[in-house]
Protein backbone atom coordinates (compact mmCIF):
# COMPACT_ATOMS: atom_id res chain seq x y z
CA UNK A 1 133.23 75.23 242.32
CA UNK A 2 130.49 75.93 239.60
CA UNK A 3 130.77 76.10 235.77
CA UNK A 4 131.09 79.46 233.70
CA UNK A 5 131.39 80.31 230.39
CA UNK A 6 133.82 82.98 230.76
CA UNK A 7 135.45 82.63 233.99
CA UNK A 8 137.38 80.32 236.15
CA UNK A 9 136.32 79.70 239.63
CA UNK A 10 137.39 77.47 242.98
CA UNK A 11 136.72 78.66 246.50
CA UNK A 12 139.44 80.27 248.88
CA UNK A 13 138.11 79.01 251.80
CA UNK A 14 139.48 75.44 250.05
CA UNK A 15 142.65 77.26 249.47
CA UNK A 16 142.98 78.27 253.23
CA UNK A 17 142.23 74.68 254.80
CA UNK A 18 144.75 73.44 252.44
CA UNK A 19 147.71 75.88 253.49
CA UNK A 20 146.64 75.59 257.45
CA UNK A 21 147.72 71.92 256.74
CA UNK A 22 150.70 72.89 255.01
CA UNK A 23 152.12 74.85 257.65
CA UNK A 24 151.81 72.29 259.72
CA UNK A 25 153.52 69.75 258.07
CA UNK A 26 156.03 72.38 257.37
CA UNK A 27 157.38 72.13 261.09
CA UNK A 28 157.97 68.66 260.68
CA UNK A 29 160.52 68.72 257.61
CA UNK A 30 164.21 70.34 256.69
CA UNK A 31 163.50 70.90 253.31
CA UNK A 32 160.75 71.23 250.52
CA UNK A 33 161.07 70.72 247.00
CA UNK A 34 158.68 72.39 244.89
CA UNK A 35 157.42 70.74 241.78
CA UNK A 36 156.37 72.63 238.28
CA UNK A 37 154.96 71.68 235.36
CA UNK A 38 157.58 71.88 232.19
CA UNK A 39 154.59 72.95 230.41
CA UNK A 40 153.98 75.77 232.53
CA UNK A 41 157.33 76.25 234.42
CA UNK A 42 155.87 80.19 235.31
CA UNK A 43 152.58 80.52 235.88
CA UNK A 44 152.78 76.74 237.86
CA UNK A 45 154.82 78.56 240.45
CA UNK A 46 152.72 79.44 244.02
CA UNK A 47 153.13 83.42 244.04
CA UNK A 48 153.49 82.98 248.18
CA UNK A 49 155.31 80.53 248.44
CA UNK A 50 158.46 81.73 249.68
CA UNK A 51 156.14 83.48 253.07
CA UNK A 52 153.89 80.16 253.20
CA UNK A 53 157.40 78.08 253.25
CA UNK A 54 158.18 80.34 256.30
CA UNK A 55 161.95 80.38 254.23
CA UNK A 56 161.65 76.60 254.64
CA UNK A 57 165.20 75.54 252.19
CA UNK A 58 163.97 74.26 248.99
CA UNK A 59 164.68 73.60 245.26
CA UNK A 60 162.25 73.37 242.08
CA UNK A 61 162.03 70.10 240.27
CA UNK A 62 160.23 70.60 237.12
CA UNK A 63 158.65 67.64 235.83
CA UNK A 64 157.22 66.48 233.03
CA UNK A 65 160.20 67.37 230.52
CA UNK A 66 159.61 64.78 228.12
CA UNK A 67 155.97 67.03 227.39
CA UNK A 68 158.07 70.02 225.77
CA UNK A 69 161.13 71.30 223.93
CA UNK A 70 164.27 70.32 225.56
CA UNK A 71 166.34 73.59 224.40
CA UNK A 72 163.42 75.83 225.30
CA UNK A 73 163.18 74.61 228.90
CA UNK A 74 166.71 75.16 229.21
CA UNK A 75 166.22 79.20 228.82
CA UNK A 76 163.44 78.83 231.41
CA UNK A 77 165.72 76.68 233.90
CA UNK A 78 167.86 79.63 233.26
CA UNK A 79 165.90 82.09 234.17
CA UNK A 80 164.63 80.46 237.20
CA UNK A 81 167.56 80.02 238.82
CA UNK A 82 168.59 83.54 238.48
CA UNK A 83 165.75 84.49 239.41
CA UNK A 84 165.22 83.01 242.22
CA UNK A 85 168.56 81.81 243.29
CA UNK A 86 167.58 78.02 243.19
CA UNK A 87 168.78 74.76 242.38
CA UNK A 88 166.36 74.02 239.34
CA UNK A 89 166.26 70.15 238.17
CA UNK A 90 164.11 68.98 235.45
CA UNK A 91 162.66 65.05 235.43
CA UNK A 92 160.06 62.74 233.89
CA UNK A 93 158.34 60.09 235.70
CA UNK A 94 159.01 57.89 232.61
CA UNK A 95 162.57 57.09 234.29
CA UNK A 96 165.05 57.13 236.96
CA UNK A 97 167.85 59.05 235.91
CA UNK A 98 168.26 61.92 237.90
CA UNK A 99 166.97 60.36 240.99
CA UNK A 100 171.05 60.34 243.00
CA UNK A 101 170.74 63.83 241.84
CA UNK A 102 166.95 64.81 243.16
CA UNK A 103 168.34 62.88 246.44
CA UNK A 104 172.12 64.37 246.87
CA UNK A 105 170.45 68.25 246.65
CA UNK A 106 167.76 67.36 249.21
CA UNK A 107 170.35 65.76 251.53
CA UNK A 108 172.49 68.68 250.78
CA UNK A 109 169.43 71.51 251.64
CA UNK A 110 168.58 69.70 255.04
CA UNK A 111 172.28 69.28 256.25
CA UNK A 112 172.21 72.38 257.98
CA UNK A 113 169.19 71.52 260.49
CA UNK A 114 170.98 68.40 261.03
CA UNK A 115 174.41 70.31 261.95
CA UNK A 116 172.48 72.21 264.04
CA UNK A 117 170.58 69.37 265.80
CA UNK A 118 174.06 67.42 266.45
CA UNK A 119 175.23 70.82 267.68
CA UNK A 120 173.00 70.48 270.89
CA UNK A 121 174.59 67.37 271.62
CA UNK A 122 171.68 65.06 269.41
CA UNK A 123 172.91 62.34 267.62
CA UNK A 124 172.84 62.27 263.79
CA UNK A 125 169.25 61.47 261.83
CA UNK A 126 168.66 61.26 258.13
CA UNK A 127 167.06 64.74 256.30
CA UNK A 128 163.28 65.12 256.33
CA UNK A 129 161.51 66.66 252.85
CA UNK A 130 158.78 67.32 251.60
CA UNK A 131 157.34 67.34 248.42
CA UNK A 132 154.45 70.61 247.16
CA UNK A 133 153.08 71.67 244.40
CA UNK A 134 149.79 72.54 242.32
CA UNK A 135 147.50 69.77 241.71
CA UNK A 136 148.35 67.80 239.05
CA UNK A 137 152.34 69.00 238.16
CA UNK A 138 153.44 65.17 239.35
CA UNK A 139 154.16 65.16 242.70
CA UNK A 140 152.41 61.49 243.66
CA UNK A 141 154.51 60.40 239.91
CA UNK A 142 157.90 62.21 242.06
CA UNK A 143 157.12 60.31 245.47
CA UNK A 144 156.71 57.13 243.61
CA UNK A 145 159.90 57.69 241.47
CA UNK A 146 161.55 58.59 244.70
CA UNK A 147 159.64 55.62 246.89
CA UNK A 148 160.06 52.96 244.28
CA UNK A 149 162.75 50.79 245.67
CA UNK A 150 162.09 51.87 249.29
CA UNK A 151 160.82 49.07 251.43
CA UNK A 152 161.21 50.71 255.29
CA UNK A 153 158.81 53.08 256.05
CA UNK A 154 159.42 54.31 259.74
CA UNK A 155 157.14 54.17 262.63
CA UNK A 156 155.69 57.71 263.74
CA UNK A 157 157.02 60.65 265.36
CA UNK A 158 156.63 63.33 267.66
CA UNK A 159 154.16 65.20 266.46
CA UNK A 160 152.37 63.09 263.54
CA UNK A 161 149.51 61.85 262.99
CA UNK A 162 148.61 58.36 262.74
CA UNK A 163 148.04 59.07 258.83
CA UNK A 164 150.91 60.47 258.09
CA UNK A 165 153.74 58.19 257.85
CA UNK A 166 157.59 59.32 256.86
CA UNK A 167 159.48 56.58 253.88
CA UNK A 168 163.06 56.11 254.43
CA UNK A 169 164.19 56.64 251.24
CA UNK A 170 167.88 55.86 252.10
CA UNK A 171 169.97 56.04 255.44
CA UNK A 172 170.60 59.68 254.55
CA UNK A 173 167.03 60.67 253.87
CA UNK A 174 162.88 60.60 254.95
CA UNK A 175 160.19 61.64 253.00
CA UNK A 176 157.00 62.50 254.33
CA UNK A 177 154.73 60.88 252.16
CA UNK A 178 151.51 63.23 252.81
CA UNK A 179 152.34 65.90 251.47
CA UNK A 180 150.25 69.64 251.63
CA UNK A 181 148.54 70.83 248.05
CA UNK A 182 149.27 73.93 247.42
CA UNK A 183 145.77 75.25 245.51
CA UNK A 184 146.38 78.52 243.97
CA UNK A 185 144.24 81.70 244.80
CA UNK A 186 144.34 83.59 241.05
CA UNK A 187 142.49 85.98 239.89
CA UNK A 188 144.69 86.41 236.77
CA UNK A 189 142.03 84.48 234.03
CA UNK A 190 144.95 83.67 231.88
CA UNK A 191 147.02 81.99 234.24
CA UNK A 192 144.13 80.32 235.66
CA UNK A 193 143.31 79.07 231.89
CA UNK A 194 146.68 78.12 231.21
CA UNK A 195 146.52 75.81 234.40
CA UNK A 196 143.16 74.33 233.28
CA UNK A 197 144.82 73.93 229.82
CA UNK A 198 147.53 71.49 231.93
CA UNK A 199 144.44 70.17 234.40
CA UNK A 200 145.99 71.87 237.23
CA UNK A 201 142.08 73.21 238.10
CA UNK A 202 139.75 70.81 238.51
CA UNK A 203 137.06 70.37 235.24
CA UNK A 204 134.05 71.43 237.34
CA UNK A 205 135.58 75.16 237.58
CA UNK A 206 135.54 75.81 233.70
CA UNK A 207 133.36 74.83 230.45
CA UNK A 208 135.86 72.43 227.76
CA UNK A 209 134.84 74.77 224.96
CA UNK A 210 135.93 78.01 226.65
CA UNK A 211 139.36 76.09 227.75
CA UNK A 212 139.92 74.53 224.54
CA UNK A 213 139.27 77.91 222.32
CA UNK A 214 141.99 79.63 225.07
CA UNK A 215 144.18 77.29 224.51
CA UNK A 216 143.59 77.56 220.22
CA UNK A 217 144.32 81.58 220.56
CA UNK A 218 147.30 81.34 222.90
CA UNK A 219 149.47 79.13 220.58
CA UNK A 220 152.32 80.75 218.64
CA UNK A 221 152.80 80.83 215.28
CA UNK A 222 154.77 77.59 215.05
CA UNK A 223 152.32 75.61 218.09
CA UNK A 224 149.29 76.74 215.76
CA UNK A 225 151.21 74.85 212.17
CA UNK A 226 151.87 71.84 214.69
CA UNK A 227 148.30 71.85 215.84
CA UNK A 228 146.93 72.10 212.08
CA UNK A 229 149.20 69.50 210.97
CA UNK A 230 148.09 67.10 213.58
CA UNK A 231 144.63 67.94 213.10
CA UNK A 232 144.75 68.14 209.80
CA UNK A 233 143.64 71.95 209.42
CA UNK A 234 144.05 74.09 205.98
CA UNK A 235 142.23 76.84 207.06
CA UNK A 236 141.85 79.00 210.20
CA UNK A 237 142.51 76.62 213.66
CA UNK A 238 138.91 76.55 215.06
CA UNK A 239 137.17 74.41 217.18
CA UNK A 240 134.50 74.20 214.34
CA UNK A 241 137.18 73.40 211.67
CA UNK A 242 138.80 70.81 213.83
CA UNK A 243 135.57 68.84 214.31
CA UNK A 244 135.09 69.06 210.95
CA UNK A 245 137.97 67.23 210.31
CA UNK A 246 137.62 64.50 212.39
CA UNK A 247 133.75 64.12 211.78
CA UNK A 248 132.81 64.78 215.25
CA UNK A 249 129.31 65.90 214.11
CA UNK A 250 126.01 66.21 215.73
CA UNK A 251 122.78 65.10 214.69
CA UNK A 252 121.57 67.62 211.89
CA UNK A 253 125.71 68.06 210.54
CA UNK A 254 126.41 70.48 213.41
CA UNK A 255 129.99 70.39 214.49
CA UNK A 256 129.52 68.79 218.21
CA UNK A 257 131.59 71.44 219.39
CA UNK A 258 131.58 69.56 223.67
CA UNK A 259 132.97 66.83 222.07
CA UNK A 260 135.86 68.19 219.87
CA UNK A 261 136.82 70.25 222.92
CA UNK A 262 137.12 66.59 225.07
CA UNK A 263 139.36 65.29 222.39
CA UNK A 264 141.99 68.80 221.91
CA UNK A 265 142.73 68.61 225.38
CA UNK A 266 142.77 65.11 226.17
CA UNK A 267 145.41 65.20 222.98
CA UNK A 268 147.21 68.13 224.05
CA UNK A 269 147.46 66.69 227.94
CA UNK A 270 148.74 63.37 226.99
CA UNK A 271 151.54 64.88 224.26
CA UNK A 272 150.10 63.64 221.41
CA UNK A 273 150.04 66.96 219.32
CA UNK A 274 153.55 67.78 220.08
CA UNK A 275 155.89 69.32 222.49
CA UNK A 276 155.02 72.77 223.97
CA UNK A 277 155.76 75.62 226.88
CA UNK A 278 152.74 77.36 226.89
CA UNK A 279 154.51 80.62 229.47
CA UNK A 280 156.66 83.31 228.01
CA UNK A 281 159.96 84.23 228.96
CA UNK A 282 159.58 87.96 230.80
């Protein structure tokens, strides 16, 4: 990857070692479930992934709800499932709530390679997932949440490599705990901003200061009174104006523009600004 002002950049032939790996993991498990970012519950979604899943069963767990607007991810968890005719389940690392839930619909998603197994006469074994996703949308945060009070992990199998080692979760269900990345080839700009904006793209693809005036001109009305406020902005929401503001000045009273752009992200990663979806409903 190498910096540019105006453009985005990572290299496909990253992208293609990454989903060789995939695949093959992908022979090894019943199910997958696909992790978004609440943030980003759209443009966080591989384009492929249904043909790189090879129709692999899966669901999408969006995490990261406590970052945005409860009632507005609802219309989006909406709209995914009829779109894509999905279980959709939204989580936080922050607790443990849902986990029976994110358990039962993998168990249920995997039961019919295990019918079919037990069909040929094999006897009963617990469901094998998966867990893929962008960089950065939570997936090591989901293992862990899912790993947390599992103490077996089970020797290897057929097949797998010494580093890759399968948790039993429960009697009912395995999870493979190495899971594949699933790096995005985009040539869309604005999606590819909008997953820098999240740190979905790693910081040595894109300048701060380009990122952090994207993200100033995408906000909506309302996101742009919430940054202002936060900020504490009268005037038009600029970088400029911003480190004003906060007196992040260089030498000579020049607003240190590198810096300020650090600080909005940083502030806007971590939810400190407020809650927001950053994708539109089609």
């Amino acid at each position: 990857m190498k910096k540019d002002k105006t453009h985005i950049h990572w290299y496909p032939g990253h992208i293609a070692k990454a989903e060789r790996k995939l695949k093959e993991q992908l022979s090894l498990v019943d199910a997958v479930i696909e992790v978004l970012d609440a943030r980003l519950p759209l443009s966080s979604i591989y384009d492929n992934i249904s043909g790189l899943l090879n129709q692999k069963p899966r669901f999408l767990l969006i995490n990261k709800s406590d970052l945005v607007d409860k009632n507005e991810l609802d219309k989006f968890i909406k709209y995914l499932k009829n779109t894509f005719e999905l279980t959709v389940i939204s989580t936080t690392s922050k607790n443990s709530k849902d986990l029976n839930i994110i358990v039962k619909e993998a168990v249920r998603l995997a039961e019919p390679k295990i019918q079919a197994i037990m069909a040929k006469g094999l006897l009963r074994r617990p469901a094998r997932i998966m867990i893929v996703g962008l960089p950065n949308v939570g997936k090591s945060s989901i293992i862990n949440k899912l790993t947390h009070s599992s103490k077996t992990k089970t020797g290897a199998k057929a097949g797998v490599t010494r580093q890759q080692q399968w948790v039993r979760i429960n009697p009912e269900l395995e999870l493979l705990d190495t899971p594949g990345i699933i790096p995005m080839k985009q040539e869309d700009q604005e999606r590819a901003r909008k997953l820098a904006f999240v740190n979905s793209v790693g910081e040595n693809a894109y300048s701060n200061d380009l990122v952090a005036r994207e993200l100033l001109s995408c906000l909506d009305e309302k996101q742009t009174q919430v940054f202002k406020q936060y900020y504490n902005i009268e005037n038009d929401l600029t970088l400029e104006n911003i480190a004003i503001s906060r007196k992040w000045m260089k030498q000579g009273q020049e607003p240190d523009i590198e810096r300020t752009s650090g600080y909005i992200l940083k502030d806007f990663r971590e939810g400190k600004i407020g809650k927001f979806i950053l994708d539109k409903l089609p």
